[in-house]
Structure formats: C-alpha cells, structure tokens
C-alpha atoms as a PDB file:
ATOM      1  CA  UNK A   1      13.396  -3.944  -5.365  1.00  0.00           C
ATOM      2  CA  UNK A   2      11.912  -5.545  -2.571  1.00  0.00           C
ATOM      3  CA  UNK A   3      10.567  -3.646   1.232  1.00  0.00           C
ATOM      4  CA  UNK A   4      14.045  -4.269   3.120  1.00  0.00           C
ATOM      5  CA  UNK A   5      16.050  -3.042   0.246  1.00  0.00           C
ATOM      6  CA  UNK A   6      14.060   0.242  -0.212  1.00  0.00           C
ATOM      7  CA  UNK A   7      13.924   1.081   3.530  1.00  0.00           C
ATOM      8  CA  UNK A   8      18.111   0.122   3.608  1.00  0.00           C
ATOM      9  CA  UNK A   9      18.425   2.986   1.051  1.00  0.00           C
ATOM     10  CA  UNK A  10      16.333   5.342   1.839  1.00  0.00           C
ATOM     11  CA  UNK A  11      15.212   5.422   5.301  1.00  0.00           C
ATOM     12  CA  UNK A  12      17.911   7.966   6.171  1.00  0.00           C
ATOM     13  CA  UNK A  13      17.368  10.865   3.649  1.00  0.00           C
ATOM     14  CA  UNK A  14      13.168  10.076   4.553  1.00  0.00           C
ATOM     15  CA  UNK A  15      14.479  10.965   8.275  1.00  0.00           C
ATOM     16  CA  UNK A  16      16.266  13.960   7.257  1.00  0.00           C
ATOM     17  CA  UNK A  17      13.231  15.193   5.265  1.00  0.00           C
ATOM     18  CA  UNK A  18      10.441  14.482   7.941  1.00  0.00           C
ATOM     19  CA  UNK A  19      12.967  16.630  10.769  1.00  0.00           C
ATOM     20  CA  UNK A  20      13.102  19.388   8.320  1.00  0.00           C
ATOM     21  CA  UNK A  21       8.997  19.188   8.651  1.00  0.00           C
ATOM     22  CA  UNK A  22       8.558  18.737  12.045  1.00  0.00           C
ATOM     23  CA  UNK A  23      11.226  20.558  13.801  1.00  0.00           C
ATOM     24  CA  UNK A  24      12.162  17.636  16.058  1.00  0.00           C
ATOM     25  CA  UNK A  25      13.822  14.666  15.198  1.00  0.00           C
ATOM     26  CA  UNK A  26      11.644  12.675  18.287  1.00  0.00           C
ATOM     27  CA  UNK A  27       8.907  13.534  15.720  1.00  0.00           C
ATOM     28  CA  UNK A  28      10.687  13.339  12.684  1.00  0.00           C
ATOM     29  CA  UNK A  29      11.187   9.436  13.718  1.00  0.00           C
ATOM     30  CA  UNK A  30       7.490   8.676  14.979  1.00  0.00           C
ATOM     31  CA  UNK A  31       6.170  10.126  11.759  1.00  0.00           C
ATOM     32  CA  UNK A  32       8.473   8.037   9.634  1.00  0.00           C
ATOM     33  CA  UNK A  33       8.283   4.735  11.256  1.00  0.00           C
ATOM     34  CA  UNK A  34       4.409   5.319  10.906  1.00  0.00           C
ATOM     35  CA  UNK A  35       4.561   5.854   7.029  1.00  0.00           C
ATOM     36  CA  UNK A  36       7.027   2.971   6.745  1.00  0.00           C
ATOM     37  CA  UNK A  37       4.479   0.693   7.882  1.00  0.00           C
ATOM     38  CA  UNK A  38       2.126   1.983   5.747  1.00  0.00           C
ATOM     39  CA  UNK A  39       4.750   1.432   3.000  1.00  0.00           C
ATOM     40  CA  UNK A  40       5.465  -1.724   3.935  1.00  0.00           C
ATOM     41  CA  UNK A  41       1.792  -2.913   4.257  1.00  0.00           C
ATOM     42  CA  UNK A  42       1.164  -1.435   0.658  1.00  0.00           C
ATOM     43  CA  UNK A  43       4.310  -2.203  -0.745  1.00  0.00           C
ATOM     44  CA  UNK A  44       3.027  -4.141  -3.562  1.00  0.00           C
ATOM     45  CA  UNK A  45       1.150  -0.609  -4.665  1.00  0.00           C
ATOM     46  CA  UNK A  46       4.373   0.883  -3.424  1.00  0.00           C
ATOM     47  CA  UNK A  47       6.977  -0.685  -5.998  1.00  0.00           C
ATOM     48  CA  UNK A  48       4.526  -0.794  -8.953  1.00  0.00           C
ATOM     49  CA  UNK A  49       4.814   3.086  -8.793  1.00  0.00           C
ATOM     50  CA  UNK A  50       6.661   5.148 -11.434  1.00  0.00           C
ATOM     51  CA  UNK A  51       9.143   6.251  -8.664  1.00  0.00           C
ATOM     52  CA  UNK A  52       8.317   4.274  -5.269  1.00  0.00           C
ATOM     53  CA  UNK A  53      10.805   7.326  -3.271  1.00  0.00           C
ATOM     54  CA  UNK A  54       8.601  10.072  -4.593  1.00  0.00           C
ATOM     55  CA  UNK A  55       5.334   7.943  -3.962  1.00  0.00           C
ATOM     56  CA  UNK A  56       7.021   7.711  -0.016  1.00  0.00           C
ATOM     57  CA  UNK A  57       7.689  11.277   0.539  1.00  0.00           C
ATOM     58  CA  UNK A  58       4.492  11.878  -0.928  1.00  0.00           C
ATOM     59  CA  UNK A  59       2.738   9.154   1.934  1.00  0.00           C
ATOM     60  CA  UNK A  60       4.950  11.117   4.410  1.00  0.00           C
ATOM     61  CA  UNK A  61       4.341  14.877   3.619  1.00  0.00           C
ATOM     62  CA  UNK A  62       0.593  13.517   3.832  1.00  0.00           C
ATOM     63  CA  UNK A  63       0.506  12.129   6.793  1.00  0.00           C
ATOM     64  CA  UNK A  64       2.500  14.943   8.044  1.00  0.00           C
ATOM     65  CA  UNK A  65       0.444  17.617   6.422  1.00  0.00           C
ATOM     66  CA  UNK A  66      -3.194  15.806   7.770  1.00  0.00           C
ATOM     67  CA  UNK A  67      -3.666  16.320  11.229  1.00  0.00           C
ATOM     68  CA  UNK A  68      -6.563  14.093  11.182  1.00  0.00           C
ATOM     69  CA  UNK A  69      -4.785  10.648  10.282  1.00  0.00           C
ATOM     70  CA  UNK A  70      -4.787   8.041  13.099  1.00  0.00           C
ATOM     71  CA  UNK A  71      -2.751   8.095  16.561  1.00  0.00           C
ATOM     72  CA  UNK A  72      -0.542  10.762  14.375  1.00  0.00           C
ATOM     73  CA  UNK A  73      -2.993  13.572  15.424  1.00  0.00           C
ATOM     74  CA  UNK A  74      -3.103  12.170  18.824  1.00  0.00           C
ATOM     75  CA  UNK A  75       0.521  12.606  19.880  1.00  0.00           C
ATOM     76  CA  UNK A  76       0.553  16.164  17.963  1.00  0.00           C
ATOM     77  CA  UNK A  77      -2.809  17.495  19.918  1.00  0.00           C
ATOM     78  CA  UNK A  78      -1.276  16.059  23.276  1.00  0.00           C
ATOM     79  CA  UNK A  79       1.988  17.946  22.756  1.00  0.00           C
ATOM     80  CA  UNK A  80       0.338  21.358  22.449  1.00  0.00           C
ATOM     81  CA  UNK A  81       2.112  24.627  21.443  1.00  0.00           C
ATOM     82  CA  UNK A  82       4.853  25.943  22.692  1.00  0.00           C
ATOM     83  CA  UNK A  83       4.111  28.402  25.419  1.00  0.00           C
ATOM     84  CA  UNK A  84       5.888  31.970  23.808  1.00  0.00           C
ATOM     85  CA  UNK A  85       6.288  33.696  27.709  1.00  0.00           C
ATOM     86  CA  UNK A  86       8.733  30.723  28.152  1.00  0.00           C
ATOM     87  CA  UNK A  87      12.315  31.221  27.283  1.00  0.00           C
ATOM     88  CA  UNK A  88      13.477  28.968  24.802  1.00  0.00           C
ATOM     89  CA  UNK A  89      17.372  27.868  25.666  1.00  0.00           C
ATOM     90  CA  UNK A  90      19.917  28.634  22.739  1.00  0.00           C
ATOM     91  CA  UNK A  91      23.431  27.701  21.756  1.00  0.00           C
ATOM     92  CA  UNK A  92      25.459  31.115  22.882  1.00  0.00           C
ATOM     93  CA  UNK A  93      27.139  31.175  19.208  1.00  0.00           C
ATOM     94  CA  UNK A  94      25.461  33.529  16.984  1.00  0.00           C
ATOM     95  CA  UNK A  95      24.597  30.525  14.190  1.00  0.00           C
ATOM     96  CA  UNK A  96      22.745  28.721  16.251  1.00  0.00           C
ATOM     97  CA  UNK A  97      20.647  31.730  17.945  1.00  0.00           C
ATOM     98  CA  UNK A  98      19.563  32.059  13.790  1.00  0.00           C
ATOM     99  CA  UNK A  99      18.836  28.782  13.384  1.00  0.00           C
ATOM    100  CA  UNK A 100      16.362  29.015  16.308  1.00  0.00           C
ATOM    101  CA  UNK A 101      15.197  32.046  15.226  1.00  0.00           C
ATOM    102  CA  UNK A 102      14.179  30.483  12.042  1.00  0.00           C
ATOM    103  CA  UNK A 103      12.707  27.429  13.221  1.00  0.00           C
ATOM    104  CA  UNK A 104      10.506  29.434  15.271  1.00  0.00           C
ATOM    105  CA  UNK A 105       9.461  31.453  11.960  1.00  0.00           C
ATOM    106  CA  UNK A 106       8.692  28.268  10.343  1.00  0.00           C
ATOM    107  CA  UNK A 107       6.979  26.419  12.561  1.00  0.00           C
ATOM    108  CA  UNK A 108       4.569  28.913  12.965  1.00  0.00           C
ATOM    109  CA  UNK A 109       3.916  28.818   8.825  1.00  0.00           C
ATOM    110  CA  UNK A 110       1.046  26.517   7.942  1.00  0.00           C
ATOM    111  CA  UNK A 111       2.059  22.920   7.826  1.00  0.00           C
ATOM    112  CA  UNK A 112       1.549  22.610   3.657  1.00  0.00           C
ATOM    113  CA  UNK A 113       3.522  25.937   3.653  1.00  0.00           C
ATOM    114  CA  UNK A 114       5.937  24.645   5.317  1.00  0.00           C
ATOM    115  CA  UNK A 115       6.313  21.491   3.484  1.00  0.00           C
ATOM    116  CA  UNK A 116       6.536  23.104   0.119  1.00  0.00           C
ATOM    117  CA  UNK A 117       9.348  25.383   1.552  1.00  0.00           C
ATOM    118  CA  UNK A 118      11.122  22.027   2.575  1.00  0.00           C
ATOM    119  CA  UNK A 119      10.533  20.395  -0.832  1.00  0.00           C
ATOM    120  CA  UNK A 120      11.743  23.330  -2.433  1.00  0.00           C
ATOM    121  CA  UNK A 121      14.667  24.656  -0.512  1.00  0.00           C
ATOM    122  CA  UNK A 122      16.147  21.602   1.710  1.00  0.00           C
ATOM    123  CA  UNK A 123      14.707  18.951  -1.179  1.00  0.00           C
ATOM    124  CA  UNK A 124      15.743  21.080  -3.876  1.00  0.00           C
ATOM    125  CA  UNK A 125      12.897  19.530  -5.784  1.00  0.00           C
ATOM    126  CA  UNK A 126      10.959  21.287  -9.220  1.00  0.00           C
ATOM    127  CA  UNK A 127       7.510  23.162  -8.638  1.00  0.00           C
ATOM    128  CA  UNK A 128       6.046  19.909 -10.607  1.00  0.00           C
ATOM    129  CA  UNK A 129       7.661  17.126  -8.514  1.00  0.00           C
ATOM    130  CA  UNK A 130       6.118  19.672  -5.310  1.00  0.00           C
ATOM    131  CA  UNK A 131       2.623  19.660  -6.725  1.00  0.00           C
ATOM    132  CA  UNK A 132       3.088  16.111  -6.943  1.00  0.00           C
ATOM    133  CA  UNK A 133       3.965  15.135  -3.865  1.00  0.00           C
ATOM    134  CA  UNK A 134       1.155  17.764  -2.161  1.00  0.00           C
ATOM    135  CA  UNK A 135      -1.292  16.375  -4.275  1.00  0.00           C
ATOM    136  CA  UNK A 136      -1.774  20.066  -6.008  1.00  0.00           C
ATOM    137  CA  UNK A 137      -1.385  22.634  -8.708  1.00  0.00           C
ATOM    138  CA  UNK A 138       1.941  23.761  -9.781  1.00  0.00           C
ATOM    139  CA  UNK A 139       0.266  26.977  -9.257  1.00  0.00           C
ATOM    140  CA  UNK A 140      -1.045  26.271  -5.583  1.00  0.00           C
ATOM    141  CA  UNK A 141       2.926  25.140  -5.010  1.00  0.00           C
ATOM    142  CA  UNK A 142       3.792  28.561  -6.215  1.00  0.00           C
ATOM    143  CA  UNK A 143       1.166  30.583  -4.161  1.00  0.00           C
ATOM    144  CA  UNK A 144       2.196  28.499  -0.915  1.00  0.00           C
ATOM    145  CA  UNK A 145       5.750  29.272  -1.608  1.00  0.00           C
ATOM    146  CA  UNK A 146       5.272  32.752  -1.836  1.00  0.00           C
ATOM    147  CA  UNK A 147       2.734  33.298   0.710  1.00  0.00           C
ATOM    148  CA  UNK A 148       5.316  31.476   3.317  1.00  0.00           C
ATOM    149  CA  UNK A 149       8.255  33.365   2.206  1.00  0.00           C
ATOM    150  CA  UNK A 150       6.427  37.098   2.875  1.00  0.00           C
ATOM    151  CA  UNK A 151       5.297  35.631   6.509  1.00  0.00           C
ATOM    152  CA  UNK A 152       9.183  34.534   6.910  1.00  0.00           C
ATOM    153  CA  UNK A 153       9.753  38.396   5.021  1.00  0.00           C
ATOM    154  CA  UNK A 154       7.509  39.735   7.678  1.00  0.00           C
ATOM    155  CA  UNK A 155       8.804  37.982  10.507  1.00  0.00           C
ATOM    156  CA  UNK A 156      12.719  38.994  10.130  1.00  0.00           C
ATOM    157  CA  UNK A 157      11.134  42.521   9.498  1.00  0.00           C
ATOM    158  CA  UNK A 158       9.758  42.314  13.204  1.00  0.00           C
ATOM    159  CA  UNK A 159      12.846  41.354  14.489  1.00  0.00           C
END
C-alpha cells in the first residue's frame, strides 16, 4: 500500500476520530494534517508496521495527547480556555442542548482520559488495542476509563 492510497482510505474516519478528541473540527483538521505529514515523512516505518491504521491513530492520539510537540502546543496555548461567565450559544432542541452539555463535561476530562473514552466508546476499540495506541497498561486504560466516567458521573450529578 503506498502513502496516497492509505491517506485515500483512511483520512476520513482519522478526521472523525481526531473531532471526537478535540471538540472542534477546525482542530480536528490541523491536528490531522500535522500527523499526516509525519506519516507521510515516515511512511516507510509507517507501512512496515503490523497494522499501519493503528500505528496512525496511535501518532495522532500522541500528538494530540502531548501538549509539548511542535507548533501543535502553540496554536492550543494561544487559543486559551473557554471563559465559563460567557454564555455558550445552543441549538434550541433539547438533543443538541445534551450534546453541549456533554462536550463541556468532556473537555474538561484530562486529555488521555478523554482519548481512552473516545477509543473506547466512539472507536469501539478492546482495552488492549487502547493500551496500545496510549502507549500503556491495559490496566492504566482501565483506571483512565473509570476515573473519567465518575468525573462525567459527578458532573451530570451537579446538574
């Protein structure tokens, strides 16, 4: 499989996957066109890998996880945090006033938190294939999973 036909293939669930980790798809695309060059740069290492998609997602949950990683980190710092006195504009219909409510939850989870709850729940992926990509313990997956779900438990508690 060479660069172009990877990217054809897989370039749109990567997309989907890195604007269920950031939030926003503005984001979602700097972060993956970012990794993609790193992909493409290292493809040779890349292809050679058992599976070159999990060996991606892996590159992106990195680079999305590591605040400290080139101009990444510089666009993220610059952008700041949301100010909380500020009211945040929702759809009117009842779904979508949830769905903000629980991207607000989540973004406020630590980012490898976060992550695993992607892999797990929007990836579907194993514990294993998690650990994996996080470069971590199956049991550090689990702990991270359940640590995030209590704040999330905590947070519709509060609400």
């Amino acid at each position: 499989m060479t660069y172009e036909e990877f990217a054809d293939t897989r370039l749109a669930p990567l997309l989907r996957y890195a604007v269920m980790l950031t939030g926003e798809p503005h984001q979602a695309q700097d972060l993956v066109q970012e990794t993609m060059v790193r992909v493409q740069l290292n493809w040779r290492r890349v292809a050679r890998a058992d599976s070159p998609e999990r060996y991606v997602r892996r590159m992106l949950t990195n680079q999305y996880v590591d605040w400290r990683r080139g101009s990444w980190v510089r666009r993220v710092l610059l952008r700041g945090e949301p100010d909380a006195s500020v009211p945040v504009p929702t759809d009117h219909a009842q779904s979508a006033v949830d769905r903000d409510q629980v991207w607000s939850w989540l973004s406020r989870l630590p980012r490898r938190q976060r992550a695993a709850l992607v892999l797990r729940y929007y990836e579907d992926l194993p514990d294993v294939e998690i650990a994996d990509i996080l470069g971590c313990a199956v049991g550090t997956v689990r702990s991270s999973i359940s640590r995030a779900l209590a704040t999330l438990r905590a947070e519709y508690v509060e609400a």
